[in-house]
Protein backbone atom coordinates (compact mmCIF):
# COMPACT_ATOMS: atom_id res chain seq x y z
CA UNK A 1 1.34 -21.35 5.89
CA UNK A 2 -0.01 -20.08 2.88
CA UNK A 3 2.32 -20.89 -0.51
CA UNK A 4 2.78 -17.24 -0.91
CA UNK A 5 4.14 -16.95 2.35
CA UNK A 6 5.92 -19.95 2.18
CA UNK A 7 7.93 -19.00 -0.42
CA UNK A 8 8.90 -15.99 1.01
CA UNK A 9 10.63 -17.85 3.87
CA UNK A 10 12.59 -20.22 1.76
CA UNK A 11 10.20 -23.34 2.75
CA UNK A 12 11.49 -25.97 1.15
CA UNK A 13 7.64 -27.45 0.41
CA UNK A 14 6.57 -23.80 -0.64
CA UNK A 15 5.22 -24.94 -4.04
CA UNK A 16 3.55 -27.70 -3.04
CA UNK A 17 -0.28 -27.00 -1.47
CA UNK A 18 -1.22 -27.52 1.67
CA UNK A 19 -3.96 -28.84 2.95
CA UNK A 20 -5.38 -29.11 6.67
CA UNK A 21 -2.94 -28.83 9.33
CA UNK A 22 -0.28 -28.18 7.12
CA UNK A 23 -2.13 -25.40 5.81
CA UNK A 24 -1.45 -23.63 8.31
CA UNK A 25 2.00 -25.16 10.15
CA UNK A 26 3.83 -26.24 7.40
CA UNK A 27 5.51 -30.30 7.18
CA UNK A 28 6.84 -29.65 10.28
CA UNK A 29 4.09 -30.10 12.45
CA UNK A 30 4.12 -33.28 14.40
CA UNK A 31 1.67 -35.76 13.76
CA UNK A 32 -0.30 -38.95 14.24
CA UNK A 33 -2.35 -39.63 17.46
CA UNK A 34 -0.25 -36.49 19.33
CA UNK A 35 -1.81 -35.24 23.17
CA UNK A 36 -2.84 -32.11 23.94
CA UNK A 37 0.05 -31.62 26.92
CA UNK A 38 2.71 -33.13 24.01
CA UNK A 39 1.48 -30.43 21.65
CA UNK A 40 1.68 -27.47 24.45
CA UNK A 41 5.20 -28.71 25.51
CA UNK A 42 6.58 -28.96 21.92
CA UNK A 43 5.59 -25.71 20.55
CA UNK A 44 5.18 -23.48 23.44
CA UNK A 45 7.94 -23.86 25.92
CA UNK A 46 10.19 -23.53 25.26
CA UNK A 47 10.79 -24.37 21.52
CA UNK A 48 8.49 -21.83 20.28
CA UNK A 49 10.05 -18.40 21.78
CA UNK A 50 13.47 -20.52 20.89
CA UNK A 51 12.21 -20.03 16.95
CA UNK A 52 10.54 -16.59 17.70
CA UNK A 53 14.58 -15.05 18.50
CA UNK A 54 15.77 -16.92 16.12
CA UNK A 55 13.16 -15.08 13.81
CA UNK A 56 14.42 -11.95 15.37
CA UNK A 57 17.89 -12.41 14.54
CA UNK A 58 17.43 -12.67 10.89
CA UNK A 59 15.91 -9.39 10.86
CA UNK A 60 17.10 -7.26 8.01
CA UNK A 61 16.14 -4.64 5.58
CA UNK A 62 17.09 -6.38 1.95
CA UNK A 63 15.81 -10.13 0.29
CA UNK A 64 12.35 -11.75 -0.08
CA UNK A 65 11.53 -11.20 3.64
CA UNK A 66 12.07 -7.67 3.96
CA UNK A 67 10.16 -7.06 1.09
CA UNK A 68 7.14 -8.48 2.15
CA UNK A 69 7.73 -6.23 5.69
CA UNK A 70 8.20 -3.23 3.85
CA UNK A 71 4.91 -3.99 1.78
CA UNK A 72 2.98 -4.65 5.07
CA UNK A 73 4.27 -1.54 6.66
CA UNK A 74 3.37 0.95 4.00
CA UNK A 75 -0.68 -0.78 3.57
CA UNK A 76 -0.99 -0.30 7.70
CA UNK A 77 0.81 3.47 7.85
CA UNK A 78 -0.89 4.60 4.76
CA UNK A 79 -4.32 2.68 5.66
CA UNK A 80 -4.36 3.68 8.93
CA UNK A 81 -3.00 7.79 7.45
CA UNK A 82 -5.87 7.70 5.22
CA UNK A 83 -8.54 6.40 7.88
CA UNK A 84 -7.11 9.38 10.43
CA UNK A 85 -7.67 11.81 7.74
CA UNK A 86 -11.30 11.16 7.07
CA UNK A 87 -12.23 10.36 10.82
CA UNK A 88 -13.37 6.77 10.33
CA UNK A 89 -14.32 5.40 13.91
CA UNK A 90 -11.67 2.88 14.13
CA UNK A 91 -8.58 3.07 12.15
CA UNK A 92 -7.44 0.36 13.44
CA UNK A 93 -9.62 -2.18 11.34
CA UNK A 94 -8.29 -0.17 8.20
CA UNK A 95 -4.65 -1.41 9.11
CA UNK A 96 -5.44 -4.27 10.28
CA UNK A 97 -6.90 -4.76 6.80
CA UNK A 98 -3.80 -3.59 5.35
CA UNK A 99 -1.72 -5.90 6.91
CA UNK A 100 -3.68 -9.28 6.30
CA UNK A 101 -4.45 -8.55 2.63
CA UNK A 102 -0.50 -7.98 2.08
CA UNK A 103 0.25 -11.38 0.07
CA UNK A 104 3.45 -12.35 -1.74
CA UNK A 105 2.14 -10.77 -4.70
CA UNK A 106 0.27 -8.55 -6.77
CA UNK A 107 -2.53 -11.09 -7.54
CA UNK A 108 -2.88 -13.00 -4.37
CA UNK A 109 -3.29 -9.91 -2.75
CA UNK A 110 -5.98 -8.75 -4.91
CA UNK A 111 -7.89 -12.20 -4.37
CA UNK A 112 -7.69 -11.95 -0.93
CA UNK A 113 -8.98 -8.46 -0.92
CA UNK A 114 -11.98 -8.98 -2.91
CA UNK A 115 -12.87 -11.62 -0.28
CA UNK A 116 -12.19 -8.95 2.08
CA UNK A 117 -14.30 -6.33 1.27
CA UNK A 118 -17.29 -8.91 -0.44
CA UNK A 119 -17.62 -10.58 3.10
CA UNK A 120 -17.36 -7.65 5.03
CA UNK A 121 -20.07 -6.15 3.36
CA UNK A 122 -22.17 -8.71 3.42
CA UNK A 123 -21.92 -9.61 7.09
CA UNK A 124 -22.88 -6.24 7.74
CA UNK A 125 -25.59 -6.03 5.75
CA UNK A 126 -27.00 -9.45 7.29
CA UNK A 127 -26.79 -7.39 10.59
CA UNK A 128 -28.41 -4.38 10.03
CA UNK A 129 -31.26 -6.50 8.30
CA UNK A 130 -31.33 -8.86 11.39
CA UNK A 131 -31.24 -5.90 13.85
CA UNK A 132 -34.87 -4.63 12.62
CA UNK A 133 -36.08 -8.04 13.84
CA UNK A 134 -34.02 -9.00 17.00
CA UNK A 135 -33.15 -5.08 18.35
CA UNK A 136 -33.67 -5.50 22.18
CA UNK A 137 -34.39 -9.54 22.19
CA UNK A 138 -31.14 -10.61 23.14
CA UNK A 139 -32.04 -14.52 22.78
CA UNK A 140 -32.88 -14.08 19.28
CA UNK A 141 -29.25 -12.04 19.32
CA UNK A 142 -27.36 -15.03 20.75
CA UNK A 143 -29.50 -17.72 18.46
CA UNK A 144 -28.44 -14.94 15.56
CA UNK A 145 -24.91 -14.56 16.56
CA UNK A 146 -24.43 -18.79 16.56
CA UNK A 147 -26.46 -19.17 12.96
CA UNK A 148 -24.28 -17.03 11.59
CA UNK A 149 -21.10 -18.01 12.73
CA UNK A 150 -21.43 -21.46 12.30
CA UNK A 151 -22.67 -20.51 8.61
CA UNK A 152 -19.45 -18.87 8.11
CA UNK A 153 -16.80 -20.95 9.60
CA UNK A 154 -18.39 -23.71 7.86
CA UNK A 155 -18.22 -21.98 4.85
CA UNK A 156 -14.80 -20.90 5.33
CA UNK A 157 -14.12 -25.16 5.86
CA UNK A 158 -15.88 -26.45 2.36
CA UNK A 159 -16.35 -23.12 -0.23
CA UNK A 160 -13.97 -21.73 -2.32
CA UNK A 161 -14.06 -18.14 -1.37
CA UNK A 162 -13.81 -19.35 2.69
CA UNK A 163 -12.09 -16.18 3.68
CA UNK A 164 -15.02 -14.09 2.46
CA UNK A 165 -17.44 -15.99 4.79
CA UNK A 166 -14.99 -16.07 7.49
CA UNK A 167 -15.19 -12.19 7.23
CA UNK A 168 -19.28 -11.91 6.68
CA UNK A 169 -18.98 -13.82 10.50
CA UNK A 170 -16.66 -11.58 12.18
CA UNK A 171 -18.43 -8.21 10.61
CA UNK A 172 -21.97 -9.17 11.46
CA UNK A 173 -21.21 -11.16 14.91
CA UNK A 174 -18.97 -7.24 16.19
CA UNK A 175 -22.25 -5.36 14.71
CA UNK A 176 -24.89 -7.10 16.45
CA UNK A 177 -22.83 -7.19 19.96
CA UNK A 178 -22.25 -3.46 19.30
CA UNK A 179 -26.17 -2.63 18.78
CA UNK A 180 -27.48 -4.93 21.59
CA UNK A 181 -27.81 -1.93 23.83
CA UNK A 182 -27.70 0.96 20.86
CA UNK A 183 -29.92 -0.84 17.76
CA UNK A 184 -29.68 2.74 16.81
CA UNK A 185 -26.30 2.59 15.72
CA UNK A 186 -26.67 -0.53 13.73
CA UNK A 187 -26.70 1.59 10.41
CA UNK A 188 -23.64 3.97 11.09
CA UNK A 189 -21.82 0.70 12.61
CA UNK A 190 -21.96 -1.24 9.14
CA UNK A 191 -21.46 1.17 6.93
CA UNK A 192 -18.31 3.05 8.86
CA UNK A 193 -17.00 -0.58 9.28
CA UNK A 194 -17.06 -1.41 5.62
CA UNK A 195 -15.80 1.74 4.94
CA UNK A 196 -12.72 1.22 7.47
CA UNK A 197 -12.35 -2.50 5.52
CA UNK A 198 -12.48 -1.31 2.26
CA UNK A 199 -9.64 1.33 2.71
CA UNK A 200 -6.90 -0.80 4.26
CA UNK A 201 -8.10 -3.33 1.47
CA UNK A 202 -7.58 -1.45 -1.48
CA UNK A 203 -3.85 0.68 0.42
CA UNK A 204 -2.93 -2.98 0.67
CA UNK A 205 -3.77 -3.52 -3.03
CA UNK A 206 -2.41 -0.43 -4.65
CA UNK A 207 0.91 -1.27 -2.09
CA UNK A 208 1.36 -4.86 -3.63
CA UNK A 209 0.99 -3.62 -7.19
CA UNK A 210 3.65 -1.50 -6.94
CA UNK A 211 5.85 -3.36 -4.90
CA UNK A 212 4.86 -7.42 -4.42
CA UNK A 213 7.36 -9.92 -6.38
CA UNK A 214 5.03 -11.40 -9.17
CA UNK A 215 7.85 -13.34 -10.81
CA UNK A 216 5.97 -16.20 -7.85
CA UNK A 217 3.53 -18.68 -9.70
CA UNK A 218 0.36 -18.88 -8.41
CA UNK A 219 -0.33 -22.65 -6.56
CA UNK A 220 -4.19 -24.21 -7.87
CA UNK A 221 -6.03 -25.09 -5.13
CA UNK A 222 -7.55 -27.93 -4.82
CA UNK A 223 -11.57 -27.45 -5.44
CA UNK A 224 -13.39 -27.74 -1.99
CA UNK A 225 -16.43 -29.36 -1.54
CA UNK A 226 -19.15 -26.81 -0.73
CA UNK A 227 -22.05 -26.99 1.93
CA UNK A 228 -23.45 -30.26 1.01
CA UNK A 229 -19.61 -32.15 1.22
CA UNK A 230 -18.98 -31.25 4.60
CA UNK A 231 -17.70 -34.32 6.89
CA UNK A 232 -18.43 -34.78 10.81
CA UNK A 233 -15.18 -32.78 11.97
CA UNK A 234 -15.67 -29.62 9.92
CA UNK A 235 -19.63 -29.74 11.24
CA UNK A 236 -18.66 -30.26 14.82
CA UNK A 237 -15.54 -27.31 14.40
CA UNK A 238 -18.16 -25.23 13.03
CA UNK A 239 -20.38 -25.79 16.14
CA UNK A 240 -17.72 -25.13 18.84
CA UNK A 241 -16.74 -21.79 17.23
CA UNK A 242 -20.75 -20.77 16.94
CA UNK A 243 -21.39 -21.64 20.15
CA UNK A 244 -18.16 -19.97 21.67
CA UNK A 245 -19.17 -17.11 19.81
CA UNK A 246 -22.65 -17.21 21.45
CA UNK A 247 -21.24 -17.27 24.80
CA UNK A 248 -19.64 -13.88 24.31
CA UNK A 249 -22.10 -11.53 25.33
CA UNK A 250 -22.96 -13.89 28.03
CA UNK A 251 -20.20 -14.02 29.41
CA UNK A 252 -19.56 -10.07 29.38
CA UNK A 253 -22.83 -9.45 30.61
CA UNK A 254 -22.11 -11.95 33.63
CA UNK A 255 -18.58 -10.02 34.34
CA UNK A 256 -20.33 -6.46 33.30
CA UNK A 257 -17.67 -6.14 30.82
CA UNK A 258 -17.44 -3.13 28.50
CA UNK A 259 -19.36 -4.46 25.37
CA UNK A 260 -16.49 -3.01 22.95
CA UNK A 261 -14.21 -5.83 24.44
CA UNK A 262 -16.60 -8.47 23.32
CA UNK A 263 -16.29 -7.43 20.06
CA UNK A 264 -13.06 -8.29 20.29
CA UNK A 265 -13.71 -11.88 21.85
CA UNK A 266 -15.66 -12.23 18.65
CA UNK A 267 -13.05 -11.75 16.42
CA UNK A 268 -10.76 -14.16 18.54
CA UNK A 269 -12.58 -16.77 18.28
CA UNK A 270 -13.91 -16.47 14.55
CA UNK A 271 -10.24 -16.03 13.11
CA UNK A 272 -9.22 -18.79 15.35
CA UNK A 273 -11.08 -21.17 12.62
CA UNK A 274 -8.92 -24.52 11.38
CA UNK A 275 -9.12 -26.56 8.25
CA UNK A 276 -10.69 -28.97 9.95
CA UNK A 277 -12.63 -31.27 6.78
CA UNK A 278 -10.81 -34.35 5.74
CA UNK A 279 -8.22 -33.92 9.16
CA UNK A 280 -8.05 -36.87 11.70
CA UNK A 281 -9.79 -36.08 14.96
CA UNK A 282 -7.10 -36.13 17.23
CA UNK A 283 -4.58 -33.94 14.66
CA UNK A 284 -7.42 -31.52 15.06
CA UNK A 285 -7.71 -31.45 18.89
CA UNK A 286 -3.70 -30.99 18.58
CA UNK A 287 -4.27 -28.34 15.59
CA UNK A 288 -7.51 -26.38 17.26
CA UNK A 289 -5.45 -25.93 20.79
CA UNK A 290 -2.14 -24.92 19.26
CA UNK A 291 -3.97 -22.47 17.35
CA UNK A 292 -5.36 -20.85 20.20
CA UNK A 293 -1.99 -20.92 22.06
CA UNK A 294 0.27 -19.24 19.24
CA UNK A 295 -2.76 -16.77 18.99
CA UNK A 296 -2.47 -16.20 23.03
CA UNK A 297 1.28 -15.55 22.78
CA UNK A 298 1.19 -13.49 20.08
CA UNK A 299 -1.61 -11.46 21.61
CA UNK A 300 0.25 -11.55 25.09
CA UNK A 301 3.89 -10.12 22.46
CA UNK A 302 1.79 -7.77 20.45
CA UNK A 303 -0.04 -6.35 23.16
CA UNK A 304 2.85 -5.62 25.53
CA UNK A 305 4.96 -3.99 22.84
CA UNK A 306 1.90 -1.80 22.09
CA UNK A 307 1.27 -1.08 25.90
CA UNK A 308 4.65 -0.32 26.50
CA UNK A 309 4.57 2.28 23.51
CA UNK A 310 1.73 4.16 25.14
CA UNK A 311 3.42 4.05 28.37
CA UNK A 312 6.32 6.51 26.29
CA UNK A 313 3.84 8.48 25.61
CA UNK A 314 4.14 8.74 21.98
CA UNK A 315 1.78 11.43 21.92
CA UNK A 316 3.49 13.30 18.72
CA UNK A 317 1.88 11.78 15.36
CA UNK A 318 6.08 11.19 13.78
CA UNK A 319 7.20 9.43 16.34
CA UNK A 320 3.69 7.05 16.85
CA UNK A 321 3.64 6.57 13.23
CA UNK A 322 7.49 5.05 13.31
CA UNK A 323 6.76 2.70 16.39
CA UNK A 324 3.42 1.83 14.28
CA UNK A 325 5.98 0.71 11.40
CA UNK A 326 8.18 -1.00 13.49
CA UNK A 327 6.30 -3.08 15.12
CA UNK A 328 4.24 -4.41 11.83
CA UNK A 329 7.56 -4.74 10.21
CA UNK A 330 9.04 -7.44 12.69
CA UNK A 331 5.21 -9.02 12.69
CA UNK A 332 5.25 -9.68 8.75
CA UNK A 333 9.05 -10.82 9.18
CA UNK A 334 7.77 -13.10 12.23
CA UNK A 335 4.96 -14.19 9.73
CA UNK A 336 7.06 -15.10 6.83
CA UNK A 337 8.77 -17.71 8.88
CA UNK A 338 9.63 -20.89 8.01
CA UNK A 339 9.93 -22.51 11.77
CA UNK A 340 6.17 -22.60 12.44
CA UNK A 341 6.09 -19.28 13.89
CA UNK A 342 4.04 -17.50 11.05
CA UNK A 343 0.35 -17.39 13.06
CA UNK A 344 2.30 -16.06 16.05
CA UNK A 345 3.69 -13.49 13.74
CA UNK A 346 -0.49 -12.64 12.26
CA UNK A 347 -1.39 -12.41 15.88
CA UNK A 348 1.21 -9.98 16.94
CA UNK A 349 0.25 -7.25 14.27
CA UNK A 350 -2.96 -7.77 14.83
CA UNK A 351 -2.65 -6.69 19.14
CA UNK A 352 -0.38 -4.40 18.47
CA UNK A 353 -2.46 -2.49 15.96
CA UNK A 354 -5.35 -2.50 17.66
CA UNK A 355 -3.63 -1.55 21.08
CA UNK A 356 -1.53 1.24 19.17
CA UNK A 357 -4.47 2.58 16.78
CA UNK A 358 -7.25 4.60 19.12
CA UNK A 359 -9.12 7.71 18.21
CA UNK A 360 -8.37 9.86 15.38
CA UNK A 361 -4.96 10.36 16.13
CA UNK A 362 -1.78 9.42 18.64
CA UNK A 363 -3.41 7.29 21.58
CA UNK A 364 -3.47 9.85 25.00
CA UNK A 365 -4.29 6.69 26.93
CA UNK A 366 -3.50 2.76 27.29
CA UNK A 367 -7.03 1.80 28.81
CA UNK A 368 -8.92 1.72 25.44
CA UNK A 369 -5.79 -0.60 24.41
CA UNK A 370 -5.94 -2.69 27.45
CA UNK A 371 -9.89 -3.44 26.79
CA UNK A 372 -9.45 -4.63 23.56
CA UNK A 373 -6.19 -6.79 24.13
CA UNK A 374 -8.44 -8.12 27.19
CA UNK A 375 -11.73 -8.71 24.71
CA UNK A 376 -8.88 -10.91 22.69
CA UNK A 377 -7.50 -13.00 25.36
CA UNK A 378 -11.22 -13.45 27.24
CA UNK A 379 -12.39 -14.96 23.82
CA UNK A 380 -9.73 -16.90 23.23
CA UNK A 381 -10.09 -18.88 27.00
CA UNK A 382 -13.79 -19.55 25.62
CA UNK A 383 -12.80 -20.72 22.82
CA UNK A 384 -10.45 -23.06 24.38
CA UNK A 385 -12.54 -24.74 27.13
CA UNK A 386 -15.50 -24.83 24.56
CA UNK A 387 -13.12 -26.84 22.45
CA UNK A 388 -11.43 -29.10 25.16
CA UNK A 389 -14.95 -29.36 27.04
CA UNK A 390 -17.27 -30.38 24.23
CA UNK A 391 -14.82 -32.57 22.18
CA UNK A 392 -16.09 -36.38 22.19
CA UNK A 393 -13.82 -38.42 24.12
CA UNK A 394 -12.93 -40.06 21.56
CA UNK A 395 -11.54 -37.73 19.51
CA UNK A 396 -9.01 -36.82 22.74
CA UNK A 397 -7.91 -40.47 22.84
């Protein structure tokens, strides 16, 4: 859990900062030399969707929580209003952008977006330079697509601005998978998707000016290490996620997937990324897995709601746009938790918006929903076994 976030849920460790596991799970995360089936048990079943209604029945529409919904909501409606309006391919990115740079405050949020938009744009532009070489070689595509993600979740691990190269990965690894059979479309593909970025980045930013709490102080991080500091677990994380990512169109191709799915896959398992320098092997097994588990749940929660909107139909743009807002709202709320349900909370907005979101208006169908909400749940099974398969035995002791 992020301070920002922290804070907002009344953490009692908000201001102190986090680093590796905690980062992301708070003090309350078990550890030591904890099993795989221990971790599964503890925060899955049933403890987990114990926390996830408790989460539910604290929802409300006044204090520090509500606030940070109400932020969220207005970035993805107005992002996603905006994107409608000028007929961006996927107005769904633009919320989605919305919603993950809404911070605590005014200034976090405007960190995180520059990150946002910097790393977007570069990924893309790494692709559509890459494409003039590697358009219709798909090995150089795969050996592309695992350079470049293991360059950017290991950059996310050990340099400062780690969200920006987190974001380069996912923009240029969804490019490249969507010009493998259209190269032609490499150039409308980056610039429409920086364009969708950049929109629900700077909604989100004009939002948390107006409305973010900046009477929070801002936690110093501690400085990370760069490139040439990187220890043995952040190297071999890095690896597993590359070659995951790699697998992707592989595996698609093998199934005869739609290729649009995989694009999804790819931003499964790139987002999926851990702190992993400096954290004891086995933590990380524990850490990696539960990752990918709160990010299946709150795929499998996300998703649903959103299917079971189309199934309505809410084919009338008033009535979409209010489920739209409902369903972030209780996803920021969710995220703002302090029982370790926060990433569940990331990963529900993030289905649901990109299951509710199609075309340039009110969706008129749930299969364009279902593809993508398969895409995420197909990556996140690589992910897994890549993880479980190719981790020294060792490290699982």
């Amino acid at each position: 859990m992020d301070p920002a976030a922290a804070a907002l849920s009344g953490h009692d460790h908000a201001r102190r900062p986090a680093r590796g596991p905690e980062a992301l799970y708070g003090r309350r995360r078990a550890h030591g030399g904890l099993s795989v089936s221990v971790v599964t048990q503890s925060d899955i079943r049933p403890g987990l969707f114990r926390a996830l209604l408790d989460d539910l029945g604290e929802l409300g529409v006044s204090g520090p929580r509500a606030r940070a919904s109400l932020t969220a909501t207005l970035s993805v409606v107005l992002s996603v209003t905006v994107a409608l309006w000028l007929h961006l391919d996927n107005a769904w990115w633009a919320g989605i952008s919305g919603f993950m740079v809404s911070q605590a405050t005014s200034a976090a949020s405007f960190k995180k977006g520059l990150q946002r938009i910097s790393g977007t744009a570069l990924g893309a532009a790494a692709a559509f330079l890459a494409m003039r070489w590697i358009a219709y070689d798909h090995v150089a595509s795969y050996l592309f697509l695992f350079f470049f993600t293991l360059v950017g979740v290991l950059g996310y691990e050990v340099k400062r601005n780690g969200y920006a190269w987190l974001l380069a990965a996912v923009t240029a690894g969804m490019i490249v998978l969507m010009s493998l059979e259209q190269p032609m479309v490499t150039l409308h593909a980056a610039v429409y998707r920086t364009a969708e970025v950049a929109i629900g980045t700077f909604v989100a930013m004009l939002v948390a000016f107006a409305l973010a709490d900046d009477a929070q102080n801002e936690i110093a991080e501690p400085e990370p290490p760069g490139f040439l500091g990187a220890d043995r677990a952040a190297l071999l994380h890095a690896t597993r996620s590359a070659l995951s990512v790699m697998l992707i169109p592989i595996v698609w191709d093998w199934l005869e997937l739609p290729m649009s799915g995989a694009q999804m896959g790819i931003t499964a398992i790139v987002v999926s990324a851990v702190p992993a320098l400096g954290t004891p092997p086995s933590i990380l097994l524990s850490t990696v897995v539960t990752r990918g588990l709160h990010r299946i749940v709150g795929c499998l929660i996300g998703g649903a709601a959103a299917l079971f909107c189309l199934m309505i139909p809410l084919t009338s743009f008033l009535p979409w746009l209010l489920a739209l807002a409902g369903g972030v709202w209780i996803a920021m709320h969710i995220q703002t938790s302090a029982r370790g349900t926060g990433y569940v909370g990331t990963q529900i907005s993030i289905a649901f918006i990109m299951t509710l979101v199609q075309g340039f208006g009110p969706p008129l169908s749930i299969w364009p929903g279902a593809e993508r909400f398969a895409g995420i749940l197909i990556g996140l099974v690589i992910l897994l076994l890549v993880s479980l398969v190719l981790w020294p035995s060792e490290e699982k002791a």
